[in-house]
N, C-alpha and C. Protein backbone atom coordinates (compact mmCIF):
# COMPACT_ATOMS: atom_id res chain seq x y z
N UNK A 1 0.84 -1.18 0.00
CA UNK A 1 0.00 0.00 0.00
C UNK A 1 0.88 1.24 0.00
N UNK A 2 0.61 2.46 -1.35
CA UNK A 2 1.76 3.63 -0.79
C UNK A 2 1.29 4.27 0.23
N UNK A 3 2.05 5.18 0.24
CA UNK A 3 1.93 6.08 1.81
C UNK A 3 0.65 7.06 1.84
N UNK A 4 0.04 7.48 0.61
CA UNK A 4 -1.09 7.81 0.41
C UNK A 4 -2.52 7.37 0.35
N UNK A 5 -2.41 6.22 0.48
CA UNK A 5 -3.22 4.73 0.29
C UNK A 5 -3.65 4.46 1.73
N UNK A 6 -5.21 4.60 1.89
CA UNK A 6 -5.58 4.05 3.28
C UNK A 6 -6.32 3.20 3.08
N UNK A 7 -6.24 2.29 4.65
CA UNK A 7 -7.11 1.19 4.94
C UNK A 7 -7.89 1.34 5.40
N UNK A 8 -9.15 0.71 5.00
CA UNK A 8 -10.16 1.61 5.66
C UNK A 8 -11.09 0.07 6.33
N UNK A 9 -11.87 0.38 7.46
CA UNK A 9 -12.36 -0.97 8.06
C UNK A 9 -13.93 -0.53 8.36
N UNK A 10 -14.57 -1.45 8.84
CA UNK A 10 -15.87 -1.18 9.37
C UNK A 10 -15.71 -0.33 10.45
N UNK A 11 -14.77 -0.43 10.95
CA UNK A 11 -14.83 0.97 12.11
C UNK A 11 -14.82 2.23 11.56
N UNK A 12 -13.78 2.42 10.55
CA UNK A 12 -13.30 3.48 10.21
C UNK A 12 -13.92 4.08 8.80
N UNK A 13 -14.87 3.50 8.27
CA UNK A 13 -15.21 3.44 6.71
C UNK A 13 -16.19 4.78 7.16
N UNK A 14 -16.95 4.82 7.67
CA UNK A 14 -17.76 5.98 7.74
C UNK A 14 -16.98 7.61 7.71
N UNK A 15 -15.99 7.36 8.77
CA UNK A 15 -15.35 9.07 8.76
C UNK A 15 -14.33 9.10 7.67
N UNK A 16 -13.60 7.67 7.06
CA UNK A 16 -12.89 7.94 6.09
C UNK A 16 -13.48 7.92 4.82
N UNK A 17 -14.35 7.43 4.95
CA UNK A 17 -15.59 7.64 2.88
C UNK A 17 -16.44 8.26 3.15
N UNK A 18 -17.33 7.63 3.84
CA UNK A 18 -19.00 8.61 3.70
C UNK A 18 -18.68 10.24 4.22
N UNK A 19 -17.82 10.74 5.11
CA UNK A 19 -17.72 12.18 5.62
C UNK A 19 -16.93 12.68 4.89
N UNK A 20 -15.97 11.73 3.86
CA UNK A 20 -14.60 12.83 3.40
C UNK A 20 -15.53 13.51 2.46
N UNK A 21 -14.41 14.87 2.48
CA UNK A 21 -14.83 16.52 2.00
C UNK A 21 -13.88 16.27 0.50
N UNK A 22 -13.18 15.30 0.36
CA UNK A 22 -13.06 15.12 -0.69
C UNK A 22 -13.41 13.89 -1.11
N UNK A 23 -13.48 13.42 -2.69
CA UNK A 23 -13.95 12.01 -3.25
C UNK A 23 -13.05 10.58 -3.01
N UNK A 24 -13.87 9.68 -3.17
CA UNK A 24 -12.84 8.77 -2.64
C UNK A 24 -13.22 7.49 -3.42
N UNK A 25 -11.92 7.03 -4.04
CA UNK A 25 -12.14 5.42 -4.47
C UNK A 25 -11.85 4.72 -3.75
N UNK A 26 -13.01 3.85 -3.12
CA UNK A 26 -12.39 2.81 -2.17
C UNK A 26 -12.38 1.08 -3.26
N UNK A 27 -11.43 0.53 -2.98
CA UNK A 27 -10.36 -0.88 -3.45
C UNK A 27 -11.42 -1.48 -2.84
N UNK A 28 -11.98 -2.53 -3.15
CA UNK A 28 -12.84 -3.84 -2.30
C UNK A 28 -11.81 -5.14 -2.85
N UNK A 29 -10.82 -5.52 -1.94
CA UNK A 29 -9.63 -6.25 -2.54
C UNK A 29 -10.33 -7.32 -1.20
N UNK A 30 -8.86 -8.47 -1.58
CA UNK A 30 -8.20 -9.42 -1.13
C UNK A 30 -7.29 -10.24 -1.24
N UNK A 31 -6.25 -10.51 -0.16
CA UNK A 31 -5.02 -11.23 -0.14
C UNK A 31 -4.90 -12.11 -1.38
N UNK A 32 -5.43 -12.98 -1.28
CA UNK A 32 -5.71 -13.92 -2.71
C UNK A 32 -6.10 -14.02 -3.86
N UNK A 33 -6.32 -12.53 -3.83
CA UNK A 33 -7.24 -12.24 -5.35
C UNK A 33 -5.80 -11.90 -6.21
N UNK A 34 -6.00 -12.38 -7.17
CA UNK A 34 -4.73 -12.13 -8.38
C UNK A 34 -5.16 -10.88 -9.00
N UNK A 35 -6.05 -10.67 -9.59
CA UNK A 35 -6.69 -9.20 -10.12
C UNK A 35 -5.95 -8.07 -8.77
N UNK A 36 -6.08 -8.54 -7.93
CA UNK A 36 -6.47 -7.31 -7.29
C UNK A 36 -4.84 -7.02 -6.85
N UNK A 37 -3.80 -7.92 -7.06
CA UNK A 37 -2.66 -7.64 -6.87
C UNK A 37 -2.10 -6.95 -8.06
N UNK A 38 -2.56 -6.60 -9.45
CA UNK A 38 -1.98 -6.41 -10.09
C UNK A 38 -2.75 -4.86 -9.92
N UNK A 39 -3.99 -4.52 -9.72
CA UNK A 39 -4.86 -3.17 -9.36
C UNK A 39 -3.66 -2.21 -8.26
N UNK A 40 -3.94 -2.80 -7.24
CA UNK A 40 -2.88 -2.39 -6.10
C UNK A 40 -1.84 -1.06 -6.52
N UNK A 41 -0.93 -1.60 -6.97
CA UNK A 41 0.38 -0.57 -7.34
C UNK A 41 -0.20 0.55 -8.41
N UNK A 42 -1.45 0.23 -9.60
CA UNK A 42 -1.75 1.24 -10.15
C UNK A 42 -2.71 2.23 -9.29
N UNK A 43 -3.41 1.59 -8.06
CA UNK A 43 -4.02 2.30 -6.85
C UNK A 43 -2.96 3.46 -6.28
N UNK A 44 -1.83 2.92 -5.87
CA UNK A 44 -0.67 3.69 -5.34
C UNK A 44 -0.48 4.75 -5.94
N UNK A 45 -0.34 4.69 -7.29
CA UNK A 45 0.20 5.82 -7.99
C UNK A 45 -0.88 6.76 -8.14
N UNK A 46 -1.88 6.52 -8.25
CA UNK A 46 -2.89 7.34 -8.42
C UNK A 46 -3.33 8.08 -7.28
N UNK A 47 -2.86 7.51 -5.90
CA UNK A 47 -3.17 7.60 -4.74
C UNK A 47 -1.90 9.25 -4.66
N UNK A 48 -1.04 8.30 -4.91
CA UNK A 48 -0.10 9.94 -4.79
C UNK A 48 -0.15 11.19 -5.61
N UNK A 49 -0.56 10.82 -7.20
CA UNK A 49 -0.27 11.36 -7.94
C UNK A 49 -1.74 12.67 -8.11
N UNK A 50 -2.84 11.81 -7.12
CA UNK A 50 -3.99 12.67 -6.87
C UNK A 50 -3.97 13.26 -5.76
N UNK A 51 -3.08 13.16 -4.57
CA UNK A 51 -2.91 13.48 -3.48
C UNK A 51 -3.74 14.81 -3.11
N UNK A 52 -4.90 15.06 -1.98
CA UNK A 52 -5.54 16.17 -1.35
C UNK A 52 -6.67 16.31 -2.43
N UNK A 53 -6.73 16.00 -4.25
CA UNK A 53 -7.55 16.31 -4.75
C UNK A 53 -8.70 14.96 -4.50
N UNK A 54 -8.06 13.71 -4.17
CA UNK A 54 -9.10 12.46 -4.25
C UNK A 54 -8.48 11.29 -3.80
N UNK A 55 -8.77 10.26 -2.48
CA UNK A 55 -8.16 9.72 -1.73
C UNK A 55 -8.72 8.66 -2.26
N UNK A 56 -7.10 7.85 -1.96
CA UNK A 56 -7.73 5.97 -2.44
C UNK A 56 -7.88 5.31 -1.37
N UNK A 57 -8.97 4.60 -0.99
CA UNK A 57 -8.91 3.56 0.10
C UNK A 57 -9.09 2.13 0.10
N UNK A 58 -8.50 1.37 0.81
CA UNK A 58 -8.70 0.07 0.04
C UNK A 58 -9.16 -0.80 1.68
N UNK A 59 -10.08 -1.57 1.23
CA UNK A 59 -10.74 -2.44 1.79
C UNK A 59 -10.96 -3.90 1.61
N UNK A 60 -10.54 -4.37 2.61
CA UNK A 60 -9.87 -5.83 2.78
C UNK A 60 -11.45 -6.43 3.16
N UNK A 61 -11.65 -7.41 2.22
CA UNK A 61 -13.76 -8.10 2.27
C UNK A 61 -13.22 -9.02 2.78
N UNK A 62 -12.24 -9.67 2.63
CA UNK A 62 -12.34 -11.05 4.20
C UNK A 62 -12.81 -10.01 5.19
N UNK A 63 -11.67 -9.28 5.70
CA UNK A 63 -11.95 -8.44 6.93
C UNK A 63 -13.00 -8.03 7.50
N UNK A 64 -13.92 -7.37 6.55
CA UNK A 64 -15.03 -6.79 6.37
C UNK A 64 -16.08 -6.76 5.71
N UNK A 65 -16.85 -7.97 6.24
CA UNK A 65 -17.60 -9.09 5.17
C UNK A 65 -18.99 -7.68 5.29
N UNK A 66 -19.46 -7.24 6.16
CA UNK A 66 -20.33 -6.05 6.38
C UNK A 66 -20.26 -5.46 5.54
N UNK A 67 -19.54 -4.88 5.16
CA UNK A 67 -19.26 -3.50 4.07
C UNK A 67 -19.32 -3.81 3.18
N UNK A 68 -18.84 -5.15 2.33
CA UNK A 68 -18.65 -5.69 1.18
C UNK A 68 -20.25 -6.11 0.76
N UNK A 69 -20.99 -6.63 1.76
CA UNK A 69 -22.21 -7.24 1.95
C UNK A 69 -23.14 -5.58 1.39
N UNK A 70 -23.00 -4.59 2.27
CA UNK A 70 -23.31 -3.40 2.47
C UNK A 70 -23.92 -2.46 1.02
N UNK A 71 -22.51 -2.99 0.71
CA UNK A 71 -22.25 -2.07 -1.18
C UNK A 71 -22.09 -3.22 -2.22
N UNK A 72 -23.12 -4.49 -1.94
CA UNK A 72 -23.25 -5.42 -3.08
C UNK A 72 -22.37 -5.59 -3.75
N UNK A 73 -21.06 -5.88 -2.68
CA UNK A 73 -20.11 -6.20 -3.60
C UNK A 73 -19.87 -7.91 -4.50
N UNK A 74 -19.64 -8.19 -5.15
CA UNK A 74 -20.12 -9.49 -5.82
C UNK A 74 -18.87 -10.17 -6.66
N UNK A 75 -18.06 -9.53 -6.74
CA UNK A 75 -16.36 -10.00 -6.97
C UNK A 75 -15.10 -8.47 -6.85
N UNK A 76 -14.12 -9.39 -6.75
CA UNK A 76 -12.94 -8.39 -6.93
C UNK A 76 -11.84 -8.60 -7.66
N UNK A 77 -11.39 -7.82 -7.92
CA UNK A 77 -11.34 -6.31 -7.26
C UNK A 77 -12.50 -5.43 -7.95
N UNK A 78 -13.31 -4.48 -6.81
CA UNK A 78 -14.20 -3.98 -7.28
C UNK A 78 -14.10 -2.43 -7.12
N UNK A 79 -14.07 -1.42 -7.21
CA UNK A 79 -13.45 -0.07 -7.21
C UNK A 79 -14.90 0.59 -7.14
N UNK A 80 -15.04 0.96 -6.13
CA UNK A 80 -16.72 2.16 -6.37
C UNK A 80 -16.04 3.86 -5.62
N UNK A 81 -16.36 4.86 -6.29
CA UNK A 81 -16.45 6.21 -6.30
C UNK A 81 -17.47 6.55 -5.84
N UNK A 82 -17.06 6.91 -4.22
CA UNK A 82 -17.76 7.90 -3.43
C UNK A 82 -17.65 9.79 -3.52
N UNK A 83 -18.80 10.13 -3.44
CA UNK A 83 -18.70 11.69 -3.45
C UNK A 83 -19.88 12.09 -2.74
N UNK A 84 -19.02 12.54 -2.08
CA UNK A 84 -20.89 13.24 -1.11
C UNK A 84 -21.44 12.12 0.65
N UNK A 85 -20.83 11.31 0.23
CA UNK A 85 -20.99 10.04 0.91
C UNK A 85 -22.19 8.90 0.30
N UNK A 86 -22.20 9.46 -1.31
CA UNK A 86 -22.93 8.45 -2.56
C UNK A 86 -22.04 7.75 -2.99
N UNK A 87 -22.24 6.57 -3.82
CA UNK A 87 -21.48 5.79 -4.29
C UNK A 87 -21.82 6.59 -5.67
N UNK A 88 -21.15 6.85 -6.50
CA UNK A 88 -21.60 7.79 -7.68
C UNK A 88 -20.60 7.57 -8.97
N UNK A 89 -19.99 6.30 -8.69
CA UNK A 89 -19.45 5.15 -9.80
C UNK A 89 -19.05 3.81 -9.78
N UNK A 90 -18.38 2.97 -10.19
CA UNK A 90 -17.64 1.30 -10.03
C UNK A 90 -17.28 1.00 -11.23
N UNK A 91 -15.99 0.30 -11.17
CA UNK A 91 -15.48 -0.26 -11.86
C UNK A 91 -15.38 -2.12 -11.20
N UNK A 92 -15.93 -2.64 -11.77
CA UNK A 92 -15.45 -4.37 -11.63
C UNK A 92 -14.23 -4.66 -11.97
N UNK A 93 -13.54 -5.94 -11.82
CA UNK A 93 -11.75 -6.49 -12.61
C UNK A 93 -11.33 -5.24 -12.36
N UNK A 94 -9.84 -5.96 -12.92
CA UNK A 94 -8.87 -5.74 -13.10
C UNK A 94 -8.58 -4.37 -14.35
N UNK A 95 -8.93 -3.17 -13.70
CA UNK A 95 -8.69 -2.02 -14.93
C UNK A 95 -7.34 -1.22 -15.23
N UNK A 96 -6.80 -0.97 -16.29
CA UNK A 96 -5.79 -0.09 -16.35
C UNK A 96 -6.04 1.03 -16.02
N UNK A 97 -4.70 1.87 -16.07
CA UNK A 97 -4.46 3.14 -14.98
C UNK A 97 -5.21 4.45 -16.19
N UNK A 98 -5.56 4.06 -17.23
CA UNK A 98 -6.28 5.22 -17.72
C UNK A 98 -7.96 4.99 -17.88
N UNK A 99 -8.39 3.62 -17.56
CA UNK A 99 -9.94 3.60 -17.20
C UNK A 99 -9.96 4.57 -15.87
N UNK A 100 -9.26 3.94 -15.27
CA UNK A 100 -9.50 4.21 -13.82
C UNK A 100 -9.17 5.98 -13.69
N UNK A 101 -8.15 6.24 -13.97
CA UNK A 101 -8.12 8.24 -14.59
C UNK A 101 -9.55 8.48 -15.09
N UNK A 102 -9.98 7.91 -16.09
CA UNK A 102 -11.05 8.66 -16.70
C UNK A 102 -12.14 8.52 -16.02
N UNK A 103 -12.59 7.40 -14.85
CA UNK A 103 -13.41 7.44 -14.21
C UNK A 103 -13.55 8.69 -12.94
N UNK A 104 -12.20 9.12 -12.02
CA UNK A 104 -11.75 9.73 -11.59
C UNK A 104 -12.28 11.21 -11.68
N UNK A 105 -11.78 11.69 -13.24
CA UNK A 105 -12.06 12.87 -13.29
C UNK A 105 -13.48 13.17 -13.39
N UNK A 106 -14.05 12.25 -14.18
CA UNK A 106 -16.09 12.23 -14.27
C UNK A 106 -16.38 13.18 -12.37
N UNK A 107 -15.75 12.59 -11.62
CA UNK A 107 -16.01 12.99 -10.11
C UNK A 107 -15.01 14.11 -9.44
N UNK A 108 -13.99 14.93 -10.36
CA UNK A 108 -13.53 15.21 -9.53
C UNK A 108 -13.79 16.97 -9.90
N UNK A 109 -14.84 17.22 -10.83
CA UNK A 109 -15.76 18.29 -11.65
C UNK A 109 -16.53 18.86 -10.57
């Protein structure tokens, strides 16, 4: 995870997605998921490279079968765009770093 990259849990998912004042892609990953290891590092970069304008968070669904349950999540890696404390996009699989840009900016208007 880079240094810009948070984890976010059922404790913490509310003040770090639903309240942030800025937009946020949260990661619906896991250890074992192959997709989601190759998502990861293009998460990072985007994580820094958007830094203060739009935060990445990534969320571990073993961990947090609630949340995953919550936001119908149904495989991973699954990527949904919060704004407002709406879910107000998703991406399913494994996407390259310019889907995932172009989804980005749709939210960051």
């Amino acid at each position: 995870m880079g240094e810009t990259t948070k984890a976010v849990t059922d404790t913490s998912f509310d003040s770090e997605v639903l309240k942030s004042t800025t937009p946020v892609l949260v990661d619906f990953w896991a250890e074992w998921c192959g997709p989601c290891k190759i998502v990861g590092p293009i998460l990072a970069e985007i994580a820094d490279e958007y830094d203060g304008k739009f935060k990445v968070a990534k969320l571990n669904v073993d961990e947090n079968p609630d949340l995953t349950s919550r936001f119908n999540v149904m495989s991973i890696p699954t990527m949904k765009f919060f704004k407002a404390g709406e879910v107000v996009g998703e991406i399913v699989g494994a996407a390259p770093k310019n889907m995932i840009e172009a989804e980005i900016a749709k939210h960051l208007a």
